[in-house]
N, C-alpha and C. Protein backbone atom coordinates (compact mmCIF):
# COMPACT_ATOMS: atom_id res chain seq x y z
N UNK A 1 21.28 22.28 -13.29
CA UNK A 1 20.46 21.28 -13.97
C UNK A 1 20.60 19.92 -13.30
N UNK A 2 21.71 19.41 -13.07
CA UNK A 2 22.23 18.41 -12.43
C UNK A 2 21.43 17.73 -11.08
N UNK A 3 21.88 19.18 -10.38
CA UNK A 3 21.08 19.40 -8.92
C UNK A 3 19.68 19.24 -8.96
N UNK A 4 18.72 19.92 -9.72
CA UNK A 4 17.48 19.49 -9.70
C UNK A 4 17.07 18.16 -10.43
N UNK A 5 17.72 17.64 -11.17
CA UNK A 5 17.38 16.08 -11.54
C UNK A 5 17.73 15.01 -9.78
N UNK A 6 18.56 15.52 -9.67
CA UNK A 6 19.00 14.91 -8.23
C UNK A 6 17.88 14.93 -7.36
N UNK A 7 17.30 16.03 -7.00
CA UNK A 7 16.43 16.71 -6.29
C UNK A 7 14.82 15.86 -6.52
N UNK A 8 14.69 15.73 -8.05
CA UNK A 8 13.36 15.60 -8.45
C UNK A 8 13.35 13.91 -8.11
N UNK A 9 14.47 13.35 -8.46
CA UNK A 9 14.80 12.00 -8.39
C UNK A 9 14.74 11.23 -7.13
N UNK A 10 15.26 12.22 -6.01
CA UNK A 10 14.67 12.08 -4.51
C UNK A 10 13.35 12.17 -3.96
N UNK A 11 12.45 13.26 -4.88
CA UNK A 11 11.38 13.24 -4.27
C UNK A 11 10.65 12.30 -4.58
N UNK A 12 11.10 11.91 -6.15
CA UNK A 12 10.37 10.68 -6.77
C UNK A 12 10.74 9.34 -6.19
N UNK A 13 11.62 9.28 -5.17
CA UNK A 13 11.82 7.84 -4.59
C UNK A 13 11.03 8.09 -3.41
N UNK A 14 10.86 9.45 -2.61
CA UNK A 14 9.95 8.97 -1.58
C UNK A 14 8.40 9.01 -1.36
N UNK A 15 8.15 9.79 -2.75
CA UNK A 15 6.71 9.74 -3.04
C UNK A 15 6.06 7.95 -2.98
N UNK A 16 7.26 7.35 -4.13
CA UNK A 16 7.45 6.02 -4.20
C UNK A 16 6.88 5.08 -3.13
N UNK A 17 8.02 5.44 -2.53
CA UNK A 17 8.27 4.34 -0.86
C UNK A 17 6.78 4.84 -0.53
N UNK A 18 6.17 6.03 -0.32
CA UNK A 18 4.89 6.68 0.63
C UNK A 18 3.98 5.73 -0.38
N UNK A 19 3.85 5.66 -1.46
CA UNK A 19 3.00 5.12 -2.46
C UNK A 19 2.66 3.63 -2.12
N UNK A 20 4.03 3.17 -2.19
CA UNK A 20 3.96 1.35 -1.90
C UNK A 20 3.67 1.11 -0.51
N UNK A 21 3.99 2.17 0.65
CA UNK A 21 3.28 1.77 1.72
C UNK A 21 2.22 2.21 1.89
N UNK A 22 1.16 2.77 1.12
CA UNK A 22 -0.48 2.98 1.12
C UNK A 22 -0.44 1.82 0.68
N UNK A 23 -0.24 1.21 -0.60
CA UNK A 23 -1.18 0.66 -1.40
C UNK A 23 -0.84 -0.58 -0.83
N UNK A 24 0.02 -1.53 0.07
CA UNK A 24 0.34 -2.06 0.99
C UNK A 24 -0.38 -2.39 2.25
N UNK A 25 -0.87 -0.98 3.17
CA UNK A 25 -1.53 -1.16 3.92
C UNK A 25 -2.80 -1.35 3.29
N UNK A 26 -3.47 -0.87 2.45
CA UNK A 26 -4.81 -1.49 1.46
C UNK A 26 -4.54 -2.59 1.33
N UNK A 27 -3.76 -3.05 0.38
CA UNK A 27 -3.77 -4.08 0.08
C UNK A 27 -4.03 -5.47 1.30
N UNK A 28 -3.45 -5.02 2.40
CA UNK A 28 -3.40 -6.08 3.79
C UNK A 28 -5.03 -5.77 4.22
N UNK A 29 -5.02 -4.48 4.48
CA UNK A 29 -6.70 -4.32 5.44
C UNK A 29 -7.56 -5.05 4.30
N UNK A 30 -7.50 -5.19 2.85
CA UNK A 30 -8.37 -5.69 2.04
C UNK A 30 -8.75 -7.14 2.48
N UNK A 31 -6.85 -7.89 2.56
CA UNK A 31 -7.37 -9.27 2.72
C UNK A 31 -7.56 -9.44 3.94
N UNK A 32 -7.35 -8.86 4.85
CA UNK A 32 -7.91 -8.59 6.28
C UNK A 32 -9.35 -9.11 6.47
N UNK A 33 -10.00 -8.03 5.84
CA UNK A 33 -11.46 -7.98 5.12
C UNK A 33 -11.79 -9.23 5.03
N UNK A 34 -11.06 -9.77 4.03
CA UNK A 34 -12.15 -10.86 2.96
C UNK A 34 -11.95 -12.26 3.88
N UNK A 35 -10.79 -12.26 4.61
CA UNK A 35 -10.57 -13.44 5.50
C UNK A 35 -11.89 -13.50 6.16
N UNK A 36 -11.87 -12.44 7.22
CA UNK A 36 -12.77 -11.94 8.04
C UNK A 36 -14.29 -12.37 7.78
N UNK A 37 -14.44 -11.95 6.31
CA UNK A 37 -16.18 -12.39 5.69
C UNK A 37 -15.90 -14.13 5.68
N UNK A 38 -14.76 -14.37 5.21
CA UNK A 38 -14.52 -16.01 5.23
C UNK A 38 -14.94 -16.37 6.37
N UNK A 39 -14.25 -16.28 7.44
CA UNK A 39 -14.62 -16.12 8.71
C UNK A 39 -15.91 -16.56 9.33
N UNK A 40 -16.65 -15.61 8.84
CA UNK A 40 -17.92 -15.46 8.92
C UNK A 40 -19.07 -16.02 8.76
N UNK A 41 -18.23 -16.56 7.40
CA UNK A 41 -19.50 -17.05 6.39
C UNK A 41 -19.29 -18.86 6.65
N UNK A 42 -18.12 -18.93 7.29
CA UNK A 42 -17.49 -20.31 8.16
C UNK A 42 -18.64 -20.73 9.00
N UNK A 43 -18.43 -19.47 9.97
CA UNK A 43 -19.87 -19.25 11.34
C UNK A 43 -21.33 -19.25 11.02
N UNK A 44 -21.42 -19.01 9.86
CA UNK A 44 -23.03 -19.16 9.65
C UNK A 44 -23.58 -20.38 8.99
N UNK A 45 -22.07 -21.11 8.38
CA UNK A 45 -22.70 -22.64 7.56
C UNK A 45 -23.27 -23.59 9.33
């Protein structure tokens, strides 16, 4: 019983870590993005 709380508890930290570095790299390419239209919309005033 022990062992698989251990087990489940590991997978649940690296699902984790995999989780926060998606939503991380989204999160950056997003403001990536919106700079970018800033950018843009700089160049066309």
């Amino acid at each position: 019983m022990g062992n698989n709380f251990q087990n489940y508890e590991k997978f649940r930290k690296q699902t984790n870590h995999k989780f926060c570095q998606n939503a991380r790299k989204i999160w950056t390419w997003s403001i990536r993005k919106w700079t970018d239209l800033d950018r843009h919309s700089l160049y066309l005033k």
